[in-house]
C-alpha atoms as a PDB file:
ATOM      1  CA  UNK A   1      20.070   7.305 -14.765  1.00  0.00           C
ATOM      2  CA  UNK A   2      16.225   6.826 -14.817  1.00  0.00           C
ATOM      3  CA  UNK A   3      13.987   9.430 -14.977  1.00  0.00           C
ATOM      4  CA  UNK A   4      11.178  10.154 -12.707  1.00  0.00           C
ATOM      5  CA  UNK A   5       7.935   9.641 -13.757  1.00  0.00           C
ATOM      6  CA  UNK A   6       3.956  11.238 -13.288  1.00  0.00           C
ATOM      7  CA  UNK A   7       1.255  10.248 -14.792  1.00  0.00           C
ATOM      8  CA  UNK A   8       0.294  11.022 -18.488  1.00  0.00           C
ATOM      9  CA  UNK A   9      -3.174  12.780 -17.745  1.00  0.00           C
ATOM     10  CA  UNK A  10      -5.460  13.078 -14.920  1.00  0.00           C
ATOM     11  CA  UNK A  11      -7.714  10.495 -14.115  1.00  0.00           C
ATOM     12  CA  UNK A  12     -10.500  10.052 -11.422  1.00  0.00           C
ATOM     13  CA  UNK A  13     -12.291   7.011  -9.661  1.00  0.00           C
ATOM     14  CA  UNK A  14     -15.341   7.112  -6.969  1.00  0.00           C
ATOM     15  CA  UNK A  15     -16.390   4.518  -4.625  1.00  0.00           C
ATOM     16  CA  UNK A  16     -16.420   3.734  -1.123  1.00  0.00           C
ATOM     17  CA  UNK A  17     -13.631   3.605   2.148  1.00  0.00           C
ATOM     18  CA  UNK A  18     -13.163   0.145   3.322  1.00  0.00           C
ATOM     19  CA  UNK A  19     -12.980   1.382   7.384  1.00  0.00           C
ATOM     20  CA  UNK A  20     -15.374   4.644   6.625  1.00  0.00           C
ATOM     21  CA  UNK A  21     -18.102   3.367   4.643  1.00  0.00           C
ATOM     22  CA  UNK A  22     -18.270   6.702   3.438  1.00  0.00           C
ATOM     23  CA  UNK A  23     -18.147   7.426  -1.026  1.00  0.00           C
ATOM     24  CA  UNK A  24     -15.414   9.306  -2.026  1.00  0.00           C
ATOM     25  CA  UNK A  25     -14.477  11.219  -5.334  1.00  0.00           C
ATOM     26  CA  UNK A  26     -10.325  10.949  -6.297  1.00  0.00           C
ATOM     27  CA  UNK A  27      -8.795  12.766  -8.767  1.00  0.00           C
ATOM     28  CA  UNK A  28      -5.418  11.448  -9.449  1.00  0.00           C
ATOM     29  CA  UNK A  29      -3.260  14.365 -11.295  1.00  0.00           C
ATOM     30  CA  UNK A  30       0.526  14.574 -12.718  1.00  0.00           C
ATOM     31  CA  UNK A  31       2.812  16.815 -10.343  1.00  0.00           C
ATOM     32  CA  UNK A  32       5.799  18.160 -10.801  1.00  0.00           C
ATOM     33  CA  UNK A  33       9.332  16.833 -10.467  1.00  0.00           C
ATOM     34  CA  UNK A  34      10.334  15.898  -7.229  1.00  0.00           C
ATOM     35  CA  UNK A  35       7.198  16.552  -5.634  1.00  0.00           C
ATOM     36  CA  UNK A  36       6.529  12.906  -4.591  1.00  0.00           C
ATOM     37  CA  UNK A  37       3.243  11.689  -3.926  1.00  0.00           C
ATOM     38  CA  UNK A  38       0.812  13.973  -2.594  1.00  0.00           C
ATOM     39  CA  UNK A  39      -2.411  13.713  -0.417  1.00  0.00           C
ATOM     40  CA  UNK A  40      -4.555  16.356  -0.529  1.00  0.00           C
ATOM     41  CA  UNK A  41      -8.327  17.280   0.660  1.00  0.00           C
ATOM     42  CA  UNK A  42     -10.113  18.888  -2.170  1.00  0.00           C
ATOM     43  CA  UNK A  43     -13.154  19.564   0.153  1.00  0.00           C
ATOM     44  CA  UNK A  44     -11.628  21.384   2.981  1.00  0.00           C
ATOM     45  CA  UNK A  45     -10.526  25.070   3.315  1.00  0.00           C
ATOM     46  CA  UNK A  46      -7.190  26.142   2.060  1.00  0.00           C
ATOM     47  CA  UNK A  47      -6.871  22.247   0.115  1.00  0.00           C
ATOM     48  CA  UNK A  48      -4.063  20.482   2.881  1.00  0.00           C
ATOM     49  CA  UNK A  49      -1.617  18.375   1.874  1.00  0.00           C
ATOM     50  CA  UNK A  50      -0.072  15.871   3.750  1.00  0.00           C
ATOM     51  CA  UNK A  51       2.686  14.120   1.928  1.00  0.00           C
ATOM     52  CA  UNK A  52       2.767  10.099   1.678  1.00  0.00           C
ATOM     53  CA  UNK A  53       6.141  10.107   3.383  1.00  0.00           C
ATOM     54  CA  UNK A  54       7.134   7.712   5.892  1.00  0.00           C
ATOM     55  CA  UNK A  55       8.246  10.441   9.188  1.00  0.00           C
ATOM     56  CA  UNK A  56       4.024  11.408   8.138  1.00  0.00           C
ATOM     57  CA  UNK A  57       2.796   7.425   9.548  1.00  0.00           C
ATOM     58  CA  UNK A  58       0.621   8.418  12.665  1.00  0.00           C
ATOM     59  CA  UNK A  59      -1.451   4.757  13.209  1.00  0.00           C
ATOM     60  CA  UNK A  60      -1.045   1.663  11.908  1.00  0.00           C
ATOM     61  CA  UNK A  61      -4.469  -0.456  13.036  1.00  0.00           C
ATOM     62  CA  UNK A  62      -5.838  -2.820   9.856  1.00  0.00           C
ATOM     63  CA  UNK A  63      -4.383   0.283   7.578  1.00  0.00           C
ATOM     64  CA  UNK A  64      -1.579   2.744   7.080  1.00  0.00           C
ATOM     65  CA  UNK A  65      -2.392   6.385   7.926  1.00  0.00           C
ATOM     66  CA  UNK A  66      -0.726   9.608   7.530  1.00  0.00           C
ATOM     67  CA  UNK A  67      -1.018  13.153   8.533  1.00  0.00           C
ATOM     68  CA  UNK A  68       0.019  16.790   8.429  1.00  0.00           C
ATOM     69  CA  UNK A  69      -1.015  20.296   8.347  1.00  0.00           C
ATOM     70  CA  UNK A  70      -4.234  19.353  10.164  1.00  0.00           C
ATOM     71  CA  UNK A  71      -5.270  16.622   8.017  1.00  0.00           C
ATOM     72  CA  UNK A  72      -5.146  12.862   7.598  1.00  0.00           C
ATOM     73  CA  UNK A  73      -5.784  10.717   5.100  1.00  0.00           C
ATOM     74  CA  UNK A  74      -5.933   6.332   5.652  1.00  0.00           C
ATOM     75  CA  UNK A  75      -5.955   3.469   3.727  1.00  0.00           C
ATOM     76  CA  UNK A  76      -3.485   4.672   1.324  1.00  0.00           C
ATOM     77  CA  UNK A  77      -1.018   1.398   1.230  1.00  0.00           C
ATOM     78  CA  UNK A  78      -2.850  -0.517  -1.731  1.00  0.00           C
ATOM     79  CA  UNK A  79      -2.872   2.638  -3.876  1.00  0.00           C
ATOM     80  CA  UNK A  80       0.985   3.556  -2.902  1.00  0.00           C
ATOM     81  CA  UNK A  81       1.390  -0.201  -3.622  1.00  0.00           C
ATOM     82  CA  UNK A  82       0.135   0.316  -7.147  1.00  0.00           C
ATOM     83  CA  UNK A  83       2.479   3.823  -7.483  1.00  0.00           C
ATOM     84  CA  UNK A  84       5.729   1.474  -6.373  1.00  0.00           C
ATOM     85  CA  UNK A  85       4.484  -0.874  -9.497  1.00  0.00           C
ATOM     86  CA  UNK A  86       3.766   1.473 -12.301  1.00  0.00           C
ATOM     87  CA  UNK A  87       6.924   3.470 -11.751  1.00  0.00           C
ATOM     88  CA  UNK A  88       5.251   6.527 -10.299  1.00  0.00           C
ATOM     89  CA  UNK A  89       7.330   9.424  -8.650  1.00  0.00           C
ATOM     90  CA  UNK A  90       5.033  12.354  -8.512  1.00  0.00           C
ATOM     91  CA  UNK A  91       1.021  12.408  -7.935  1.00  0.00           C
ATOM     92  CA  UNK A  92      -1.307  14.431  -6.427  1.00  0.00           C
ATOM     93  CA  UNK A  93      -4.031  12.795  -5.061  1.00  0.00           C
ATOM     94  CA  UNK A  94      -7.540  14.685  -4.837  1.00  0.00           C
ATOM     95  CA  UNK A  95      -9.651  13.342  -2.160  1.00  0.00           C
ATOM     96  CA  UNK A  96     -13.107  14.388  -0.434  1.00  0.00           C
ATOM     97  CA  UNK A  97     -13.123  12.314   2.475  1.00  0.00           C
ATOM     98  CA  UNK A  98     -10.092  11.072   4.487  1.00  0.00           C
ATOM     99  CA  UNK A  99      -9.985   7.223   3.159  1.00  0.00           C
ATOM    100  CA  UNK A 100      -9.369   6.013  -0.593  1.00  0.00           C
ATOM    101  CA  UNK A 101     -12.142   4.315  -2.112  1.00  0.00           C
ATOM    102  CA  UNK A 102     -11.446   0.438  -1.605  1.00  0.00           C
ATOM    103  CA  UNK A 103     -11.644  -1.114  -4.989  1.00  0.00           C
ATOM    104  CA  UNK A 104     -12.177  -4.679  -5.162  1.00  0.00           C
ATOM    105  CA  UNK A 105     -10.159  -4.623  -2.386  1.00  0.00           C
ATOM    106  CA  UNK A 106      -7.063  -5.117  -4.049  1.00  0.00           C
ATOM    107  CA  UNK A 107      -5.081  -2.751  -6.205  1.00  0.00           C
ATOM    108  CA  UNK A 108      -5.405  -4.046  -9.432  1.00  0.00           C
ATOM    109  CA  UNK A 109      -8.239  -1.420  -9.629  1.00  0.00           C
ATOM    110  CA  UNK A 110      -5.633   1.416  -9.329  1.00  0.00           C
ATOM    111  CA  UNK A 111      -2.885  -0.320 -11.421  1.00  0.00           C
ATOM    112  CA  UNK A 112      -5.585   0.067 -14.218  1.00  0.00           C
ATOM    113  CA  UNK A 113      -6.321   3.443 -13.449  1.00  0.00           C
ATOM    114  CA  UNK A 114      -2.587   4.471 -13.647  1.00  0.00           C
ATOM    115  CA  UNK A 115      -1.856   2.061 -16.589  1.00  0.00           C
ATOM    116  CA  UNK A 116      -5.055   4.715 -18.383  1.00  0.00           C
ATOM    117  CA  UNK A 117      -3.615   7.432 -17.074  1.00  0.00           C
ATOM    118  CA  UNK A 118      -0.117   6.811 -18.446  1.00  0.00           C
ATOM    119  CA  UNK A 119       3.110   7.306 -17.314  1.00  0.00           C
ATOM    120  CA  UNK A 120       5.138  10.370 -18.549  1.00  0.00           C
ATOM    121  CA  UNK A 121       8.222  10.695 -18.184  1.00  0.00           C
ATOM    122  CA  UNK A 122      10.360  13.554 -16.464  1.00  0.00           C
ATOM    123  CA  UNK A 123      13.400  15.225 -17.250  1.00  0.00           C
ATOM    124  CA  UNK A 124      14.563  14.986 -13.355  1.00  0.00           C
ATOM    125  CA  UNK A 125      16.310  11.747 -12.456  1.00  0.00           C
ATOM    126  CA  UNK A 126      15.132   9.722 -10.278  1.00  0.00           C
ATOM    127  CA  UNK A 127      16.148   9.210  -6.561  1.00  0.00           C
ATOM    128  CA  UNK A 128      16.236   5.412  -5.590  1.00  0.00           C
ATOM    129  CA  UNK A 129      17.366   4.530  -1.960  1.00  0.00           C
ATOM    130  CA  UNK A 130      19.702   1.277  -2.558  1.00  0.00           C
ATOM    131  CA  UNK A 131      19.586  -0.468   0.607  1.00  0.00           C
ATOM    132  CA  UNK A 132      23.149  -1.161   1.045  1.00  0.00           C
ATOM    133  CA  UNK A 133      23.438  -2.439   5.016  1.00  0.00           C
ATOM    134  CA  UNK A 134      20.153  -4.096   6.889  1.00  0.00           C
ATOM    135  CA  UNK A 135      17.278  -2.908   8.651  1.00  0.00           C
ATOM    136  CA  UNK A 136      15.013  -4.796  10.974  1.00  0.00           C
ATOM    137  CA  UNK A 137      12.584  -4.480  12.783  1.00  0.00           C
ATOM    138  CA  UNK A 138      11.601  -6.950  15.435  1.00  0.00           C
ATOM    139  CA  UNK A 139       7.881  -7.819  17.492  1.00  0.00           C
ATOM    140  CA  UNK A 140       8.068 -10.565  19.107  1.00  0.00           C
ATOM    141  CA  UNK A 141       7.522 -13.884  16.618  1.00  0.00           C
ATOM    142  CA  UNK A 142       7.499 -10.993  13.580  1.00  0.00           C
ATOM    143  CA  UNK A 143      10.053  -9.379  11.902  1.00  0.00           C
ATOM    144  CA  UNK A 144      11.315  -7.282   8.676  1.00  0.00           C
ATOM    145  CA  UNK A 145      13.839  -6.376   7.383  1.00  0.00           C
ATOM    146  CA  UNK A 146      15.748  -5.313   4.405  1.00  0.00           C
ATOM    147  CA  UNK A 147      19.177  -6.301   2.922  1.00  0.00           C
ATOM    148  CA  UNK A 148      20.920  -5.585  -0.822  1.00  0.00           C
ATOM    149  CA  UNK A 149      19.858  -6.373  -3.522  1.00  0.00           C
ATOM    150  CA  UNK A 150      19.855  -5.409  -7.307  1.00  0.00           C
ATOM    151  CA  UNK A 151      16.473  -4.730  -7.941  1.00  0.00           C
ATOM    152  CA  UNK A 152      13.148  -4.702  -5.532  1.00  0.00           C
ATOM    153  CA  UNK A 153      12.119  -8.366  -4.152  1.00  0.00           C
ATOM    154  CA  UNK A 154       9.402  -8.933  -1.552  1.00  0.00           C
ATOM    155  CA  UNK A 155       9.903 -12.627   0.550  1.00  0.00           C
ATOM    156  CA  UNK A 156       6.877 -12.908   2.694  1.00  0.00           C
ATOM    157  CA  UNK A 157       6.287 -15.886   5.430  1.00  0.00           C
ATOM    158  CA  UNK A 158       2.427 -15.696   6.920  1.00  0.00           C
ATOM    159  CA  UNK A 159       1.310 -18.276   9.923  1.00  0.00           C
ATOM    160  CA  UNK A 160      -1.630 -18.732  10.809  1.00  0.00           C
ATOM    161  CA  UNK A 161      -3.078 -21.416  12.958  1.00  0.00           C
ATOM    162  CA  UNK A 162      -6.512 -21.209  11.339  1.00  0.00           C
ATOM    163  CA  UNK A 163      -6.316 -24.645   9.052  1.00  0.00           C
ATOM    164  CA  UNK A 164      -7.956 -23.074   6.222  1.00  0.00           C
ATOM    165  CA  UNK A 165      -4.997 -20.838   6.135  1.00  0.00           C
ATOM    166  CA  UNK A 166      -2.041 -22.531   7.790  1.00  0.00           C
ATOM    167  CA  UNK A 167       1.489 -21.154   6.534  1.00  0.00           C
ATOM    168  CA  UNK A 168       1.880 -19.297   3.152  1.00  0.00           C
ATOM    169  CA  UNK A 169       5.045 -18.664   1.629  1.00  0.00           C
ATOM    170  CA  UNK A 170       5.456 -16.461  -1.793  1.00  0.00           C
ATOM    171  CA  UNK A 171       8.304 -14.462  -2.689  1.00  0.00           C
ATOM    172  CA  UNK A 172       8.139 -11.931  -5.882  1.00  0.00           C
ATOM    173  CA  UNK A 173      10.573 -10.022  -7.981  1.00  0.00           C
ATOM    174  CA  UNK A 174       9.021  -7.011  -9.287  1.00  0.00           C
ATOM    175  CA  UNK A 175      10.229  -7.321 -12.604  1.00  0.00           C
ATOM    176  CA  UNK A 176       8.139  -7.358 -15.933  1.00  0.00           C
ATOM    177  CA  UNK A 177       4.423  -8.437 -15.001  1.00  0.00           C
ATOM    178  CA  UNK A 178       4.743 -10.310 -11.975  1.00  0.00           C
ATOM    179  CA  UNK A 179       3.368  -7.521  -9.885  1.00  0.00           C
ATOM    180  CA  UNK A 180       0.256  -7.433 -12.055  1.00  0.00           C
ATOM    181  CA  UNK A 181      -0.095 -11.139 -12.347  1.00  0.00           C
ATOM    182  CA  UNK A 182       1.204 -12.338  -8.587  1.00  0.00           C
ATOM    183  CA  UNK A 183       0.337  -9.984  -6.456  1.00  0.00           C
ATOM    184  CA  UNK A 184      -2.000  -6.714  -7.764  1.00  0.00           C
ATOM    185  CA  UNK A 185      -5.093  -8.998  -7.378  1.00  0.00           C
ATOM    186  CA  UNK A 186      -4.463 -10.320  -4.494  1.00  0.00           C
ATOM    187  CA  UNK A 187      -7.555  -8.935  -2.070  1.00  0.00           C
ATOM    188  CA  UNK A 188      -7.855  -7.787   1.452  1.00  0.00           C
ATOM    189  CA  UNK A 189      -8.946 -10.607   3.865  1.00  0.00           C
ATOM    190  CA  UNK A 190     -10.895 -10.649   6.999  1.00  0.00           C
ATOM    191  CA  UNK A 191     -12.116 -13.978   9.700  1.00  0.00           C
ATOM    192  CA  UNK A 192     -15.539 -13.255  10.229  1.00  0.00           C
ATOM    193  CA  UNK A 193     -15.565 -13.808  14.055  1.00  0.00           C
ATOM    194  CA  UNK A 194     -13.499 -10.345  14.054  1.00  0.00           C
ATOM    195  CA  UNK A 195     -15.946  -8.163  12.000  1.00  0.00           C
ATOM    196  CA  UNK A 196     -18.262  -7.593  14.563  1.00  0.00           C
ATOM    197  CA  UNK A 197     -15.725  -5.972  16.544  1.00  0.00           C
ATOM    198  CA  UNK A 198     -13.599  -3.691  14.276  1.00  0.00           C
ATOM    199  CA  UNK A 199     -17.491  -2.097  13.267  1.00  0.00           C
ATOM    200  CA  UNK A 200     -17.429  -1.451  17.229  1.00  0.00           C
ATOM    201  CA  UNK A 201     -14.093   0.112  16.591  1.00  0.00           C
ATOM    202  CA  UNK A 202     -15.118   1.728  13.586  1.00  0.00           C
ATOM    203  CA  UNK A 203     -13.285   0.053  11.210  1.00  0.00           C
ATOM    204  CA  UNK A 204     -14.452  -1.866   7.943  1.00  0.00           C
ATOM    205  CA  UNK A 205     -17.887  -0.292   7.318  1.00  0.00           C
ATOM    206  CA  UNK A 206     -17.175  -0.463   3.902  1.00  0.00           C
ATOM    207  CA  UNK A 207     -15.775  -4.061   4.029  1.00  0.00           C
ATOM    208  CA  UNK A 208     -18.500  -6.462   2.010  1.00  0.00           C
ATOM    209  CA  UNK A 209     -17.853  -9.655   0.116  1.00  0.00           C
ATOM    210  CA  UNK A 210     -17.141  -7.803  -3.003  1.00  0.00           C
ATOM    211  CA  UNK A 211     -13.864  -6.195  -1.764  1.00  0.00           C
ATOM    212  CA  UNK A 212     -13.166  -8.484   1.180  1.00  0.00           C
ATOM    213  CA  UNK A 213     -12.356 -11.895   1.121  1.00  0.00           C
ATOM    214  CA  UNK A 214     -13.511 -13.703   4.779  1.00  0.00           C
ATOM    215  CA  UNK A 215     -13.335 -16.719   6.153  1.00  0.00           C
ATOM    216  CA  UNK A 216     -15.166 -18.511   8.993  1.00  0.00           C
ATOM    217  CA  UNK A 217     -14.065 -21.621  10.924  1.00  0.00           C
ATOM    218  CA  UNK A 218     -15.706 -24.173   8.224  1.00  0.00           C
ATOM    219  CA  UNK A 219     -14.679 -22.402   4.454  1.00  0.00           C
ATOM    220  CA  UNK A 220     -14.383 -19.337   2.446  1.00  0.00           C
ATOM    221  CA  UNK A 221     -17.022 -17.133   1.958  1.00  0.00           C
ATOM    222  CA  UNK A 222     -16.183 -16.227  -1.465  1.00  0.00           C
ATOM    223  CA  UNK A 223     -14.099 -17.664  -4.092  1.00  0.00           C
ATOM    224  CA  UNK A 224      -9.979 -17.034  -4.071  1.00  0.00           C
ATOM    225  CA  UNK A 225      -8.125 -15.669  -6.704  1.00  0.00           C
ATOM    226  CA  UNK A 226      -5.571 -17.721  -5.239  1.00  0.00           C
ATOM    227  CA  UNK A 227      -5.075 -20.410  -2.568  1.00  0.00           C
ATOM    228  CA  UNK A 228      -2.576 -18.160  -1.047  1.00  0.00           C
ATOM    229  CA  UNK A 229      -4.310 -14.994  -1.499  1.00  0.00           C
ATOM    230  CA  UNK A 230      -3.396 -13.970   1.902  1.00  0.00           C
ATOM    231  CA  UNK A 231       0.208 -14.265   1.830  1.00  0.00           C
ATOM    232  CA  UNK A 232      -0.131 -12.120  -1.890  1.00  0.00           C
ATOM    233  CA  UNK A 233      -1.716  -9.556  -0.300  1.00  0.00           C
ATOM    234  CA  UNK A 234       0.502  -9.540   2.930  1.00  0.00           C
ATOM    235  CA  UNK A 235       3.480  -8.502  -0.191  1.00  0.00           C
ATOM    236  CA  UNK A 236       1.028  -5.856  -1.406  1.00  0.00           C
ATOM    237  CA  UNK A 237       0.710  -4.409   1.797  1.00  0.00           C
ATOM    238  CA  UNK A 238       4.333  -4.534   2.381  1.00  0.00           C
ATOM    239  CA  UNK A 239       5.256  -2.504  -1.112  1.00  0.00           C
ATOM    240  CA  UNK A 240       2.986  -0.116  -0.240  1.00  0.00           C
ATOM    241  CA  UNK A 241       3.501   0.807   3.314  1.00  0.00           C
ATOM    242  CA  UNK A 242       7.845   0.699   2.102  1.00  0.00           C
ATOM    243  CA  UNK A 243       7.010   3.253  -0.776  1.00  0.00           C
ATOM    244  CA  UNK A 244       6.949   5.576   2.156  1.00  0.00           C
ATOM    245  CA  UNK A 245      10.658   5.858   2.375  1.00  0.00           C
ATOM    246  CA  UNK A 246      11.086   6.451  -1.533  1.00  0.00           C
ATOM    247  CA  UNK A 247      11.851   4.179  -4.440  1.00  0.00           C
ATOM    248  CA  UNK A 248      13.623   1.245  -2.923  1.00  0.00           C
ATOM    249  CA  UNK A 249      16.051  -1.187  -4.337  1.00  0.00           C
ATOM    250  CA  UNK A 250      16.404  -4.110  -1.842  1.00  0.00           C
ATOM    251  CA  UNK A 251      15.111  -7.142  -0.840  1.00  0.00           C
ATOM    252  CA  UNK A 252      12.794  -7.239   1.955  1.00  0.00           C
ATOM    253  CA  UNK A 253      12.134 -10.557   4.080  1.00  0.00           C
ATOM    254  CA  UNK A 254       8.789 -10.749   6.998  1.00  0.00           C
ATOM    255  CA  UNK A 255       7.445 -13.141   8.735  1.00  0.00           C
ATOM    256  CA  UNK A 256       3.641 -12.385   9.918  1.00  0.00           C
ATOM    257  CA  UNK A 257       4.710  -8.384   9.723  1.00  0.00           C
ATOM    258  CA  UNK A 258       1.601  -5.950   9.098  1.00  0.00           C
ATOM    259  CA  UNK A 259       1.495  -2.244   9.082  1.00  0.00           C
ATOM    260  CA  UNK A 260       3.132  -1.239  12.366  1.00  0.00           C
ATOM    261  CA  UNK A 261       6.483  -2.824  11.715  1.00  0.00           C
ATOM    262  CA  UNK A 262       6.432  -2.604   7.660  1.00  0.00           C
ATOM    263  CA  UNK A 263       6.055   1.411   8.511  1.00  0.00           C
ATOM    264  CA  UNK A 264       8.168   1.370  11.282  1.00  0.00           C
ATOM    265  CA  UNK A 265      11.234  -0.233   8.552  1.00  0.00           C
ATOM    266  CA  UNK A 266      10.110   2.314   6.216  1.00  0.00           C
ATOM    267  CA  UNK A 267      11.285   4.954   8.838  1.00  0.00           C
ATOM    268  CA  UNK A 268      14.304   3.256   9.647  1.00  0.00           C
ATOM    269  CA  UNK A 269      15.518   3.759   5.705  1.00  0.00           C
ATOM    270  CA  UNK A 270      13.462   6.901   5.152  1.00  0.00           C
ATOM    271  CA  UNK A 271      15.632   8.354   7.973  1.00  0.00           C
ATOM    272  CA  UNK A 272      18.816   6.969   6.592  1.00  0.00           C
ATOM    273  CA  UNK A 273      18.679   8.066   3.285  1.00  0.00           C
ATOM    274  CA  UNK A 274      16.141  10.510   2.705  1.00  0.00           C
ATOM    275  CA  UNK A 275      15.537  12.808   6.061  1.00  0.00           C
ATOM    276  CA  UNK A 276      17.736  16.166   5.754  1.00  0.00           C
END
């Protein structure tokens, strides 16, 4: 049996919330055994928690939030992406404002942090969820859903009538580096028509060109890491938002899926396998 894992030392990061704007201290810390990964507000009375579970998702627009005992925290998908990657059971996650700080945009910034931090491991073993029947969830012309499969592999189909963008395909096996070479990178994108708008909302005032890719209706505003950067992150996305049901061993398959669905799968499993 494997062994659970937490990180090696503490470690901390500042910067800024993509949606906020607002600068933000984290402090990630080992945790016990079993104690999964852990939210909590550093700033506010009494320190609450709210654990990154998937029954916690409360919204799902442009980001993945949770909440309990009175707080919230959003945002969280590329750094539970990065936890799924590095093999990371148990973390508590110190926070002074609601929203992780962005990164570049991608998680390769927090795959660093927890490759630094190290990963220790535990003498509990660790609980995998092998997905042994299939889930789906459906939305119209998007779906996704997860089937067997001996080992964790993410098969992602994006369309997108913008020509610049068109139809991406990429499928990864997270085995050895790939996650770290294919995907961690692999940045947050925006179309610029649409920024005005989610400000309005109060979304991405923290978004600039140095953690956002965008594109307009003639090119790119800044240079890819890939020409299908968008369909890599659209896999990021979808690891982090399924680490809410546990440690899964599957293979998951979407086409055009985002947040609301990916969590909304992650609840289907969480609440076959893990919800007393």
């Amino acid at each position: 049996m494997e062994k659970q894992g937490t990180l090696g030392k503490a470690i901390a990061y500042a910067g800024v919330g993509l949606h906020s704007g607002r600068e933000v201290h984290m402090t990630l810390r080992p945790a016990p055994p079993d104690s999964g990964i852990v939210f909590v507000r550093a700033d506010k009375s009494g320190r609450p928690q709210v654990r990154a579970t998937a029954a916690n998702v409360t919204a799902t627009v442009r980001a993945t939030t949770i909440e309990e005992n009175g707080a919230r925290f959003f945002t969280i998908e590329h750094l539970m992406s990065a936890f799924c990657a590095a093999g990371i059971d148990n973390c508590e996650i110190e926070l002074d404002a609601e929203e992780p700080p962005v990164g570049d945009g991608s998680a390769l910034v927090f795959l660093n942090l927890l490759d630094e931090a190290g990963r220790k491991e535990q003498d509990t073993a660790r609980r995998e969820i092998v997905i042994d029947r299939v889930f789906r969830v459906d939305d119209g012309d998007r779906f996704i859903m997860a089937v067997p499969y001996d080992g964790l592999r993410v098969t992602f189909t994006s369309l997108n009538p913008h020509p610049l963008v068109g139809t991406q395909y990429a499928d990864v096996i997270m085995e050895g580096d790939a996650y770290r070479q294919e995907i961690a990178p692999a940045r947050t994108i925006a179309y610029e028509k649409e920024i005005d708008a989610l400000r309005k909302m109060g979304l991405g005032l923290g978004g600039t060109l140095e953690n956002v890719i965008v594109y307009n209706d003639e090119k790119w505003l800044n240079t890819l890491r890939y020409p299908d950067e968008l369909v890599r992150h659209k896999i990021l996305d979808v690891i982090g938002d399924l680490r809410l049901a546990g440690v899964v061993r599957g293979h998951i398959l979407a086409v055009k899926s985002a947040h609301a669905i990916n969590t909304a799968l992650a609840r289907q499993i969480y609440e076959a396998y893990v919800k007393p």
